[in-house]
C-alpha atoms as a PDB file:
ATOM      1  CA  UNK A   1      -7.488  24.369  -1.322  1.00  0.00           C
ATOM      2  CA  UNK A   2     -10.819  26.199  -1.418  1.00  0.00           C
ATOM      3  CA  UNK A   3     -11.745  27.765  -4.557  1.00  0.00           C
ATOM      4  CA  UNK A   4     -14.497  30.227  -5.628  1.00  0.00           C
ATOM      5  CA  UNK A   5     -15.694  31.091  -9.333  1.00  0.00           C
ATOM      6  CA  UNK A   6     -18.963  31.119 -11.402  1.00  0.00           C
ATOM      7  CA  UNK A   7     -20.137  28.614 -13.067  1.00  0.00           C
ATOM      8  CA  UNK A   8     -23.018  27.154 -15.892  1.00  0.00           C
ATOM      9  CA  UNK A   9     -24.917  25.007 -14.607  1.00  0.00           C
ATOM     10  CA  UNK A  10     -25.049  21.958 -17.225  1.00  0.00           C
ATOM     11  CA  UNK A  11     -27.163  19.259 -15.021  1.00  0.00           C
ATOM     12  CA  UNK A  12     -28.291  18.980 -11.371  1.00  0.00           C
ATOM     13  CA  UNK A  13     -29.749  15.728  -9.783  1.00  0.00           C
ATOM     14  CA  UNK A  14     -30.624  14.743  -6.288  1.00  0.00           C
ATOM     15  CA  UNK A  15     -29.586  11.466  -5.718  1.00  0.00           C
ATOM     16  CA  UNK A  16     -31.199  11.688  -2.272  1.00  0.00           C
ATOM     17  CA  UNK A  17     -33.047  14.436   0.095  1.00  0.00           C
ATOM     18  CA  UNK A  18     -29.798  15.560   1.245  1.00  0.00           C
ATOM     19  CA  UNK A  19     -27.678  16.401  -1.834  1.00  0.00           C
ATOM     20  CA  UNK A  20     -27.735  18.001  -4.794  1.00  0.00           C
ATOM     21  CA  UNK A  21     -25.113  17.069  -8.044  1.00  0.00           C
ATOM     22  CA  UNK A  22     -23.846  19.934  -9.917  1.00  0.00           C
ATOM     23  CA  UNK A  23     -22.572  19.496 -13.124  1.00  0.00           C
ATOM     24  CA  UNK A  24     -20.645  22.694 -14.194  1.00  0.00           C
ATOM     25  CA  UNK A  25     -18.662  24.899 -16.427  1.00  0.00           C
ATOM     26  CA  UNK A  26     -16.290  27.280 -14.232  1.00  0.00           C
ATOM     27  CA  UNK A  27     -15.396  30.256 -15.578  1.00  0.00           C
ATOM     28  CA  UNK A  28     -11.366  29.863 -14.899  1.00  0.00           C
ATOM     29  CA  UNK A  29     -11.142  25.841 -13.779  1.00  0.00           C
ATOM     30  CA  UNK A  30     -13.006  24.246 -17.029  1.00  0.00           C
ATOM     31  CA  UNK A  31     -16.007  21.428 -15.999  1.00  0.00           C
ATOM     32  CA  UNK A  32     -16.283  20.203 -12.323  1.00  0.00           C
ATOM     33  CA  UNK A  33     -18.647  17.787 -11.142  1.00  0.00           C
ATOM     34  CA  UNK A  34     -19.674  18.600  -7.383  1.00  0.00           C
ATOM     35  CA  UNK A  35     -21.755  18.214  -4.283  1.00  0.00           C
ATOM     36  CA  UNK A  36     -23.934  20.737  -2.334  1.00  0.00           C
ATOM     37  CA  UNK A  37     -25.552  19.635   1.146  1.00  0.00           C
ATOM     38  CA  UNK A  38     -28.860  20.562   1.712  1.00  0.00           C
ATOM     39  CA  UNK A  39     -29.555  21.930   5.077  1.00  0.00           C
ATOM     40  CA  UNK A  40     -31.859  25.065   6.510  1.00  0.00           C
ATOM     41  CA  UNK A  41     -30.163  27.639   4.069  1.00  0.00           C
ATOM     42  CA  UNK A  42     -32.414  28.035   1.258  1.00  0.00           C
ATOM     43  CA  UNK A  43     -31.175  27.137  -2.634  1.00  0.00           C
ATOM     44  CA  UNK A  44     -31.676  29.601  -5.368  1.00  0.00           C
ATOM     45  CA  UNK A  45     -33.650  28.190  -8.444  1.00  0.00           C
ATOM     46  CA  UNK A  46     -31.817  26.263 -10.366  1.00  0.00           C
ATOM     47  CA  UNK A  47     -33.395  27.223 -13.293  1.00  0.00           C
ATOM     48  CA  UNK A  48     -31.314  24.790 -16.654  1.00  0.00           C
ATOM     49  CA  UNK A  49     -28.407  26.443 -17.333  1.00  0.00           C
ATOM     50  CA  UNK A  50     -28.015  29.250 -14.981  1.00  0.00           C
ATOM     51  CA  UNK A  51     -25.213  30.772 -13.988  1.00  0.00           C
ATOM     52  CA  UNK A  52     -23.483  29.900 -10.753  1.00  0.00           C
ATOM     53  CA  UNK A  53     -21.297  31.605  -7.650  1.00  0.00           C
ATOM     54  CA  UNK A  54     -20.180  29.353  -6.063  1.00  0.00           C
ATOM     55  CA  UNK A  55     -17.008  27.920  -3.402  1.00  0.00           C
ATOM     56  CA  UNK A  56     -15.566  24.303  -4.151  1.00  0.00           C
ATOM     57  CA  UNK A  57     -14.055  23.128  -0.494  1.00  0.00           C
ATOM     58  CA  UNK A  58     -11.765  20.697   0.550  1.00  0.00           C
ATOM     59  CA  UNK A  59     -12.513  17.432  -0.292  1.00  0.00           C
ATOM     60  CA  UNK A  60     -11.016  13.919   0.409  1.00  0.00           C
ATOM     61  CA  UNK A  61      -8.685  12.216  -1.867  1.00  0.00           C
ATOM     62  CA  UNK A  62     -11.207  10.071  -4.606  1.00  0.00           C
ATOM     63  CA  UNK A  63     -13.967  12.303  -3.078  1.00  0.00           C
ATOM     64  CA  UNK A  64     -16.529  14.248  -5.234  1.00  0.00           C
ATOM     65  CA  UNK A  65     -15.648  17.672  -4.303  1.00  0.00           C
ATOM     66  CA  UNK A  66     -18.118  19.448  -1.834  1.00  0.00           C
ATOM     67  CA  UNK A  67     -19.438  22.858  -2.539  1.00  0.00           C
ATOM     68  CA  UNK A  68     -20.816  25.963  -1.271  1.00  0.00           C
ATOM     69  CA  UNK A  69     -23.682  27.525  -3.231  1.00  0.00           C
ATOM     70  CA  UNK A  70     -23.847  30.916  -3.288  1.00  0.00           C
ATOM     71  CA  UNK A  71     -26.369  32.798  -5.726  1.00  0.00           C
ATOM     72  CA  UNK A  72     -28.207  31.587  -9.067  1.00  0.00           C
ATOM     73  CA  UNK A  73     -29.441  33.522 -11.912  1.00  0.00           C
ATOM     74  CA  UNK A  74     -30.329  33.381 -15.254  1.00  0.00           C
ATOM     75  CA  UNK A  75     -30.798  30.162 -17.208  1.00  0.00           C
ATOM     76  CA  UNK A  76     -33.751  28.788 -18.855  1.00  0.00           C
ATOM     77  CA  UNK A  77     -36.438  29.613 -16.943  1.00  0.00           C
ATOM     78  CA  UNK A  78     -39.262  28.478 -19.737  1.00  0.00           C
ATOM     79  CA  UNK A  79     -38.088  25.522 -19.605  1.00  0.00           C
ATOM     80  CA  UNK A  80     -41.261  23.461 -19.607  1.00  0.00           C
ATOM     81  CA  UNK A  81     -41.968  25.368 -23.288  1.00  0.00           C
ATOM     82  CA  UNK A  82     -38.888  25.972 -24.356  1.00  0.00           C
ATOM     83  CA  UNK A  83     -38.077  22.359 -25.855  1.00  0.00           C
ATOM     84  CA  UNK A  84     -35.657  23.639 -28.503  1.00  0.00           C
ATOM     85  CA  UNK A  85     -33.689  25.431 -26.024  1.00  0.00           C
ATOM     86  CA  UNK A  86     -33.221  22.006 -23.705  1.00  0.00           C
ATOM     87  CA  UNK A  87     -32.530  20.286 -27.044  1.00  0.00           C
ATOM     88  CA  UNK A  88     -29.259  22.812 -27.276  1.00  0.00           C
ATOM     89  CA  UNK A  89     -28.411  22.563 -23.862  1.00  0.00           C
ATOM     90  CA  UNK A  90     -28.630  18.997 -23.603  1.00  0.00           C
ATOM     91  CA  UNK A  91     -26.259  18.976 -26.531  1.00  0.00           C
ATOM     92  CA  UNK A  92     -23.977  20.926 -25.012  1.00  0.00           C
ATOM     93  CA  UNK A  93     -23.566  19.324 -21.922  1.00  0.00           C
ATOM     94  CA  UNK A  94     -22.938  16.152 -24.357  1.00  0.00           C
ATOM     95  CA  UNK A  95     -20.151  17.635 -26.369  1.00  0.00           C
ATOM     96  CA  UNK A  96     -18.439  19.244 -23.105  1.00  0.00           C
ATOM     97  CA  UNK A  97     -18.663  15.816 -21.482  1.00  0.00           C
ATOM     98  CA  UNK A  98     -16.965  14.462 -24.934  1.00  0.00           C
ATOM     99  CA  UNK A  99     -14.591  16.972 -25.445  1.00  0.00           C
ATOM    100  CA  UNK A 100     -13.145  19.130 -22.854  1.00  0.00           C
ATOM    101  CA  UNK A 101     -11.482  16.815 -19.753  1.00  0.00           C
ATOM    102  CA  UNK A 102     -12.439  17.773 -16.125  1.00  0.00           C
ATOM    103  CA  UNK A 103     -10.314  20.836 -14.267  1.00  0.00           C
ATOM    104  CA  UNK A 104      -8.691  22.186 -17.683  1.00  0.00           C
ATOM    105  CA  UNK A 105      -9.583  25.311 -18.506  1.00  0.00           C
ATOM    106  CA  UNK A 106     -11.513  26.676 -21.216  1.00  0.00           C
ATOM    107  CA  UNK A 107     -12.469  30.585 -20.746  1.00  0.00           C
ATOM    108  CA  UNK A 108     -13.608  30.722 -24.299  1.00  0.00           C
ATOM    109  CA  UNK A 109     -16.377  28.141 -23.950  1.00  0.00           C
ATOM    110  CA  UNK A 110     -17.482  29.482 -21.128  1.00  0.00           C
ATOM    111  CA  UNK A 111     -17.401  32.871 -22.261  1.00  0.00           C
ATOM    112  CA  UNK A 112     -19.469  31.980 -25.718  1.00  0.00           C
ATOM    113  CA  UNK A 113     -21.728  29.995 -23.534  1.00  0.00           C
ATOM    114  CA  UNK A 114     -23.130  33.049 -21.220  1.00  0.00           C
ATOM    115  CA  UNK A 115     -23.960  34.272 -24.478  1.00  0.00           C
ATOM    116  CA  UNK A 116     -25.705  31.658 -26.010  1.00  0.00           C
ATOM    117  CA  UNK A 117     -28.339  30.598 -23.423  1.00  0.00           C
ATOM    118  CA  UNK A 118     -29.887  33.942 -23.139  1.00  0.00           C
ATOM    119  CA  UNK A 119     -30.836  33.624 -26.810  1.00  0.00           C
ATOM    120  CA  UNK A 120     -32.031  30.260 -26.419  1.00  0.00           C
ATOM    121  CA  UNK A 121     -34.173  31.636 -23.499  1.00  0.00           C
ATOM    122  CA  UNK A 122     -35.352  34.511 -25.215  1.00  0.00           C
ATOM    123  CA  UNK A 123     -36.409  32.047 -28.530  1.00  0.00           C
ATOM    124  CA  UNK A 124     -33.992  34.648 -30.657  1.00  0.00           C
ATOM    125  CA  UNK A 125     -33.835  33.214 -34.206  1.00  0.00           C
ATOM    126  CA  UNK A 126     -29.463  34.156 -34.226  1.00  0.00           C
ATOM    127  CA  UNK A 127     -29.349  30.629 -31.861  1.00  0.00           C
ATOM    128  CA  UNK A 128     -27.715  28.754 -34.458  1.00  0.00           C
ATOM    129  CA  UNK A 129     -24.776  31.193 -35.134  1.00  0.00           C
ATOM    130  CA  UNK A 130     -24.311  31.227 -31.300  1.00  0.00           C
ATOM    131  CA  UNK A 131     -24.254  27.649 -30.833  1.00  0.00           C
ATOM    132  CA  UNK A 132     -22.034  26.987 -33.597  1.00  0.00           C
ATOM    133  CA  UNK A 133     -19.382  29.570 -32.316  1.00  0.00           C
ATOM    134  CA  UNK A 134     -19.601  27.721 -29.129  1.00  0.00           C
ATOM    135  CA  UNK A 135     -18.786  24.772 -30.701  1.00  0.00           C
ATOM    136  CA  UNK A 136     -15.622  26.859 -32.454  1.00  0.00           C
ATOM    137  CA  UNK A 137     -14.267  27.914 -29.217  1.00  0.00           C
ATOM    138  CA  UNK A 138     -14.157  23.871 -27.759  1.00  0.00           C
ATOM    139  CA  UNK A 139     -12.379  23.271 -31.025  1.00  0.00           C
ATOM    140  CA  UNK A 140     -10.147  26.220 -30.619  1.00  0.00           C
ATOM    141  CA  UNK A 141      -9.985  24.827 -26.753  1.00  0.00           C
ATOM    142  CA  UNK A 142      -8.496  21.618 -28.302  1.00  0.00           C
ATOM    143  CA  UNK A 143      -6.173  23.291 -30.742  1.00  0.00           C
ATOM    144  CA  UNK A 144      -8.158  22.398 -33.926  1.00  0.00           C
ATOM    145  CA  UNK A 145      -9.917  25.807 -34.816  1.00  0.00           C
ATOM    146  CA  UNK A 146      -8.053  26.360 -37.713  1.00  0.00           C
ATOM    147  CA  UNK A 147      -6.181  29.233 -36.569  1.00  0.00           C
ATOM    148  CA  UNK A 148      -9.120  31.575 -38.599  1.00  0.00           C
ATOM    149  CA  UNK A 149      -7.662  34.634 -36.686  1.00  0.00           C
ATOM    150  CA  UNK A 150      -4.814  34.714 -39.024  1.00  0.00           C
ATOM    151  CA  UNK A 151      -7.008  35.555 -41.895  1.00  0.00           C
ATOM    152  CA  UNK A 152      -9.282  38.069 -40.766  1.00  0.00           C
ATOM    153  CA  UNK A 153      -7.136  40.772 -42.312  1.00  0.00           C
ATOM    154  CA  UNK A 154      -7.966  39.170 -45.890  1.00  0.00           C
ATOM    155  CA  UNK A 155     -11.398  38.613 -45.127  1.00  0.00           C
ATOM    156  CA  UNK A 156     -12.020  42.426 -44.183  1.00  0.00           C
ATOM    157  CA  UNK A 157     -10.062  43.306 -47.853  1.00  0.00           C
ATOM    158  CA  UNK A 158     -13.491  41.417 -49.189  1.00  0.00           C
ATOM    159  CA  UNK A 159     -11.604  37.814 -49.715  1.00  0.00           C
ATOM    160  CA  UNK A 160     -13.381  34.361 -49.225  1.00  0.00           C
ATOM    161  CA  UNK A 161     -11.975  32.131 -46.129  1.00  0.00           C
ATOM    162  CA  UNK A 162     -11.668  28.449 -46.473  1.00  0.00           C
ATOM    163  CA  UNK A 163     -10.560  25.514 -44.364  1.00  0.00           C
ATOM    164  CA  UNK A 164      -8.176  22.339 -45.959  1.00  0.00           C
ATOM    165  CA  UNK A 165     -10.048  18.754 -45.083  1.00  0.00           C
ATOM    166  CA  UNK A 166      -6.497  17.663 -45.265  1.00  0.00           C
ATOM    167  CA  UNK A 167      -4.553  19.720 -42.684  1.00  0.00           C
ATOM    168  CA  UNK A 168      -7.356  21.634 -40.818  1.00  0.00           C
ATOM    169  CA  UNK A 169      -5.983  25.172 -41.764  1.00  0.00           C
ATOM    170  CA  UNK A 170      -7.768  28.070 -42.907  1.00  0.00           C
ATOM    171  CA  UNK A 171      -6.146  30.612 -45.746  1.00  0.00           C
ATOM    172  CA  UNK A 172      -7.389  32.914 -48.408  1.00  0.00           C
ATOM    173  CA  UNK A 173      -8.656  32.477 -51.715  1.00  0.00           C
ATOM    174  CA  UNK A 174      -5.312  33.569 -52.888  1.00  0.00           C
ATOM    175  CA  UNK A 175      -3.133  30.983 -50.643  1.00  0.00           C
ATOM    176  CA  UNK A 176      -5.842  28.473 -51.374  1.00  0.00           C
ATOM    177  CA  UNK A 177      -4.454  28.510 -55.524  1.00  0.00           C
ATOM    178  CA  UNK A 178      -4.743  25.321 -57.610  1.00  0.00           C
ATOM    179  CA  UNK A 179      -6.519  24.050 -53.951  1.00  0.00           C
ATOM    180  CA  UNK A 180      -9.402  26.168 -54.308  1.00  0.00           C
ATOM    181  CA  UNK A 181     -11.824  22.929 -55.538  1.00  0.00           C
ATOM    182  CA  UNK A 182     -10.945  20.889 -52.623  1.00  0.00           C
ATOM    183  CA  UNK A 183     -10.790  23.238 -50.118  1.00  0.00           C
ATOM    184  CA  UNK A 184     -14.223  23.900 -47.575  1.00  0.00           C
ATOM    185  CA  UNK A 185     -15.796  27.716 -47.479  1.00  0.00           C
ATOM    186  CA  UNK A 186     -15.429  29.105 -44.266  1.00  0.00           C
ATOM    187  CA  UNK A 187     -18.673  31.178 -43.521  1.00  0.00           C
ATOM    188  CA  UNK A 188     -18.616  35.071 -43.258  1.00  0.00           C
ATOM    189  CA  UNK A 189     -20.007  34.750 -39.197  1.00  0.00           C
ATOM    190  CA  UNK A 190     -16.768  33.013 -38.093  1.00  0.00           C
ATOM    191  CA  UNK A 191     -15.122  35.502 -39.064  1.00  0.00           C
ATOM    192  CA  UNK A 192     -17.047  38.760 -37.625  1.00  0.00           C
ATOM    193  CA  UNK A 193     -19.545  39.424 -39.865  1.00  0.00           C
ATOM    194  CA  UNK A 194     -23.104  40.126 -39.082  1.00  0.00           C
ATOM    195  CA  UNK A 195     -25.257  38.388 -41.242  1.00  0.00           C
ATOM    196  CA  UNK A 196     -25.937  35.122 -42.633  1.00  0.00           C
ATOM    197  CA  UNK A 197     -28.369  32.941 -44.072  1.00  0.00           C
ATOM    198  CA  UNK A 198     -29.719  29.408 -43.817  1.00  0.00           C
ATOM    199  CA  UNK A 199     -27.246  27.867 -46.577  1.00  0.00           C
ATOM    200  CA  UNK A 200     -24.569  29.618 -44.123  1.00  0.00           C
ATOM    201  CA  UNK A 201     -25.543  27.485 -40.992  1.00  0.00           C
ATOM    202  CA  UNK A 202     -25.354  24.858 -43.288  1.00  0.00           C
ATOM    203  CA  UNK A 203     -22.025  25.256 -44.219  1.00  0.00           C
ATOM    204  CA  UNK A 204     -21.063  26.374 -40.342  1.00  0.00           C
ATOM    205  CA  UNK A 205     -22.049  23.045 -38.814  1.00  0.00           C
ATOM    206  CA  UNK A 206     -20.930  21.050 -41.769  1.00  0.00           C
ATOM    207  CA  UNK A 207     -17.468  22.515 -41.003  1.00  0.00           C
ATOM    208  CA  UNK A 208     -17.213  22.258 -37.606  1.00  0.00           C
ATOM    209  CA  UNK A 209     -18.232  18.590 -37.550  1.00  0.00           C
ATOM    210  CA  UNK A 210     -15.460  18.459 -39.913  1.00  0.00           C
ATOM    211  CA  UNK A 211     -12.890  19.801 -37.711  1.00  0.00           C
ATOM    212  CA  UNK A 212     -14.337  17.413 -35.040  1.00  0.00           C
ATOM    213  CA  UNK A 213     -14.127  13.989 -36.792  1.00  0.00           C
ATOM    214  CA  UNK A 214     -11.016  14.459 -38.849  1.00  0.00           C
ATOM    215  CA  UNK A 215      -8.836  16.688 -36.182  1.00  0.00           C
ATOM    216  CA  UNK A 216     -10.346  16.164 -32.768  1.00  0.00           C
ATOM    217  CA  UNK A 217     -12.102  12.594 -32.404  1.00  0.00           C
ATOM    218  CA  UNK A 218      -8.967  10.559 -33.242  1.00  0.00           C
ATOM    219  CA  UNK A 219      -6.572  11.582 -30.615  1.00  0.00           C
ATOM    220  CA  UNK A 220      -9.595  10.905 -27.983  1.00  0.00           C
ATOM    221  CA  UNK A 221      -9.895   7.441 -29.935  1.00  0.00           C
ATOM    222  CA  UNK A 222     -13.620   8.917 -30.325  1.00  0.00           C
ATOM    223  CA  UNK A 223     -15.840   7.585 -34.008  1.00  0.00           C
ATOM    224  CA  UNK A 224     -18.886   8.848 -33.311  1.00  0.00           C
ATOM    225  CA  UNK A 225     -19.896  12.435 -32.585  1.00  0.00           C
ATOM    226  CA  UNK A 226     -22.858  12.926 -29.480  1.00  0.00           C
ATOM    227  CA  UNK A 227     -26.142  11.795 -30.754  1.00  0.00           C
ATOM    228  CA  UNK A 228     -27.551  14.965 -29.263  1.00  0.00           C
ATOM    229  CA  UNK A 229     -25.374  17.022 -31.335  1.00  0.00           C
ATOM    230  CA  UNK A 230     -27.911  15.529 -34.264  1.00  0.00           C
ATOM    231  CA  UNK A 231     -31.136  16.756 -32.476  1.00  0.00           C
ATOM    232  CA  UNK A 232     -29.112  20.485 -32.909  1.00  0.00           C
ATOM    233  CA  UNK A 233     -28.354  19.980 -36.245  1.00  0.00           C
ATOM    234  CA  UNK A 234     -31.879  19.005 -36.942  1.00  0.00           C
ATOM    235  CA  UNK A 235     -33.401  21.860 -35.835  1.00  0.00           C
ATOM    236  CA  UNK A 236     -30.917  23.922 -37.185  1.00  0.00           C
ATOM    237  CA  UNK A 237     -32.391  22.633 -40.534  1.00  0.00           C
ATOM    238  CA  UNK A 238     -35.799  23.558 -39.399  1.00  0.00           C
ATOM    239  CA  UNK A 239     -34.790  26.942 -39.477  1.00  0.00           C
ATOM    240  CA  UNK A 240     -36.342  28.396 -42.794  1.00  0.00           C
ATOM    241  CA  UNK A 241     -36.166  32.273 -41.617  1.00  0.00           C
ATOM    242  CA  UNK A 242     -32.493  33.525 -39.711  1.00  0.00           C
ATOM    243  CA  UNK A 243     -34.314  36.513 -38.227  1.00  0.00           C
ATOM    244  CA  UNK A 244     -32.260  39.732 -38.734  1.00  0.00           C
ATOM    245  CA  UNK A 245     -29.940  37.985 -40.751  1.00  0.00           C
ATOM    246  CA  UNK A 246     -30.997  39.700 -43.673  1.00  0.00           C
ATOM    247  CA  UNK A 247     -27.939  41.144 -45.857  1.00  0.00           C
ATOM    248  CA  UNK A 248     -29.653  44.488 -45.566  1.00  0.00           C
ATOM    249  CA  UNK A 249     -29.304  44.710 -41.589  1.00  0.00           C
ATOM    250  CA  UNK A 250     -25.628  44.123 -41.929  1.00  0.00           C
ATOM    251  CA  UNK A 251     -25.066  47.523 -40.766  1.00  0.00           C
ATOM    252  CA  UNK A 252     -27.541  48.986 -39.507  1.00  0.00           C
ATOM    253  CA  UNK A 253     -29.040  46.205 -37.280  1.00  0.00           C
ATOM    254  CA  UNK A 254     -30.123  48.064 -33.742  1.00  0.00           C
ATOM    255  CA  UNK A 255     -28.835  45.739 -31.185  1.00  0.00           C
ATOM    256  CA  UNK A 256     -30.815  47.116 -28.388  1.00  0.00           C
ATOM    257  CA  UNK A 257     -33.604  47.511 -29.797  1.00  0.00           C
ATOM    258  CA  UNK A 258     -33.743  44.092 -31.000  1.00  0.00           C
ATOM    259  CA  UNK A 259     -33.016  42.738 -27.303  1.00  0.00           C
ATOM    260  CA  UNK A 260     -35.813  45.033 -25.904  1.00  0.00           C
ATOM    261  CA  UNK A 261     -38.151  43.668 -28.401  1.00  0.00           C
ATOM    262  CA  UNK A 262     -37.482  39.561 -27.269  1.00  0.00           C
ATOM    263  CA  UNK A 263     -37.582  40.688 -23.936  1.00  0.00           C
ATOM    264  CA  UNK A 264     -40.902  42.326 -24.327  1.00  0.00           C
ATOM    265  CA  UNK A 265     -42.366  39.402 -26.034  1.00  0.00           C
ATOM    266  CA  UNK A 266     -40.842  36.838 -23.200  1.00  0.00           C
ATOM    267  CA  UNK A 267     -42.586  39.320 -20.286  1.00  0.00           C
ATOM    268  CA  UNK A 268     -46.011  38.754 -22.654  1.00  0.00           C
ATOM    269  CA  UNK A 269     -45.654  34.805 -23.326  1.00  0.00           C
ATOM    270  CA  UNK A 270     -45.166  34.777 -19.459  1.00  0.00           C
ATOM    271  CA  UNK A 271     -48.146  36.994 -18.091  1.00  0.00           C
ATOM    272  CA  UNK A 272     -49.995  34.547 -21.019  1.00  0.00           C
ATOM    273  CA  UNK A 273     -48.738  31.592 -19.365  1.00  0.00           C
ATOM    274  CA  UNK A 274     -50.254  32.833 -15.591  1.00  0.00           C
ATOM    275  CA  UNK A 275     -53.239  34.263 -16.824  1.00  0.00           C
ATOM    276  CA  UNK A 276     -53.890  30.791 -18.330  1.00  0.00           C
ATOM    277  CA  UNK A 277     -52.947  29.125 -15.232  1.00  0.00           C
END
């Protein structure tokens, strides 16, 4: 039956002059693989990872489903400068691929995804906070999040957050008790807060690869994570300065204004770029 939804784009190839590959992320169905004809109607740019409408139609049985293209928007559309945002999104179409099985959905990912690729197309320092809560909500997808919700309370009464290596759970200082030693420090940006520093995306990707390889490789019979998940993680370490992720803009940290400001600079770097041209 004929289905419409948007989508993230993740990859597109042409395997000849007539059809285009779509690799996606729906919005309600989870990651699709499909096919668009080409004919007379004209494609939107397909800029990488741009969001989608689109119609999946009836298909044969063992068939790659065919689609209907709709509109395109969005996505990375410096992407011949913007290597460290392909890096990301080439890691993320690598973990998805890994992780999340076709047609199950996974609003979440989705959800945190929409939000992520603007700031990798915008070069906003905050990336690797973004990415890494993407990466929570495909472990929260797969049931291994460690059910953090459950101690936001204490963490807004000013206590620490940890995870157990041995059962994948988060809890308090307090429930953590004789524990404490043993148990991993959950950082404050999982849990809502606004700021955080390098040593923070340290400790946020250190944890989540955690709750990969103990809790969600071994019931995929998986023993190695993506290698392009390391290319993140590399440049995550490359990241000396978390712009406004200062302790002092906790509060008082002008959302807006901030956006304005990247988009500003991306309208410059691109009048640059044709000017140069």
């Amino acid at each position: 039956m004929p289905w419409t939804d948007e989508a993230i784009m993740s990859s597109v190839m042409q395997p000849n002059k007539d059809v285009l590959v779509l690799e996606v992320m729906t919005k309600k169905r989870g990651r699709c693989k499909l096919k668009v004809t080409l004919d007379d109607k004209p494609i939107p740019p397909l800029y990488p990872g741009c969001t989608l409408r689109l119609t999946q139609l009836d298909t044969g049985m063992g068939e790659m489903p065919d689609a209907e293209l709709h509109d395109a928007s969005g996505g990375l559309e410096n992407a011949d400068t913007n290597l460290q945002g392909m890096v990301v999104l080439q890691a993320m179409r690598s973990m998805m691929t890994t992780f999340l099985p076709m047609y199950e959905p996974a609003r979440k990912v989705y959800e945190s995804a929409t939000r992520l690729i603007p700031v990798l197309r915008d070069g906003d320092g905050r990336w690797p906070v973004y990415y890494l809560k993407w990466e929570l909500d495909i472990l929260n997808a797969l049931g291994f999040s460690g059910g953090l919700e459950r101690c936001e309370t204490a963490f807004r009464h000013g206590e620490a957050i940890y995870i157990s290596p041995r059962t994948g759970r988060s809890a308090s200082r307090a429930e953590a008790g004789a524990f404490l030693d043993r148990m991993i420090p959950v950082p404050g940006f999982f849990m809502g807060k606004k700021t955080a520093t390098t040593a923070d995306v340290r400790q946020g990707h250190e944890m989540t690869a955690m709750l990969f390889r103990k809790f969600a490789m071994p019931p995929l019979g998986l023993s190695e994570m993506p290698d392009d998940r390391a290319e993140v993680v590399f440049a995550m370490e490359n990241v000396r300065d978390v712009t406004m992720f200062n302790e002092g803009d906790d509060e008082n940290f002008d959302e807006e204004a901030y956006r304005r400001r990247l988009l500003s600079l991306r309208t410059l770097r691109v009048a640059e770029r044709s000017s140069a041209s």
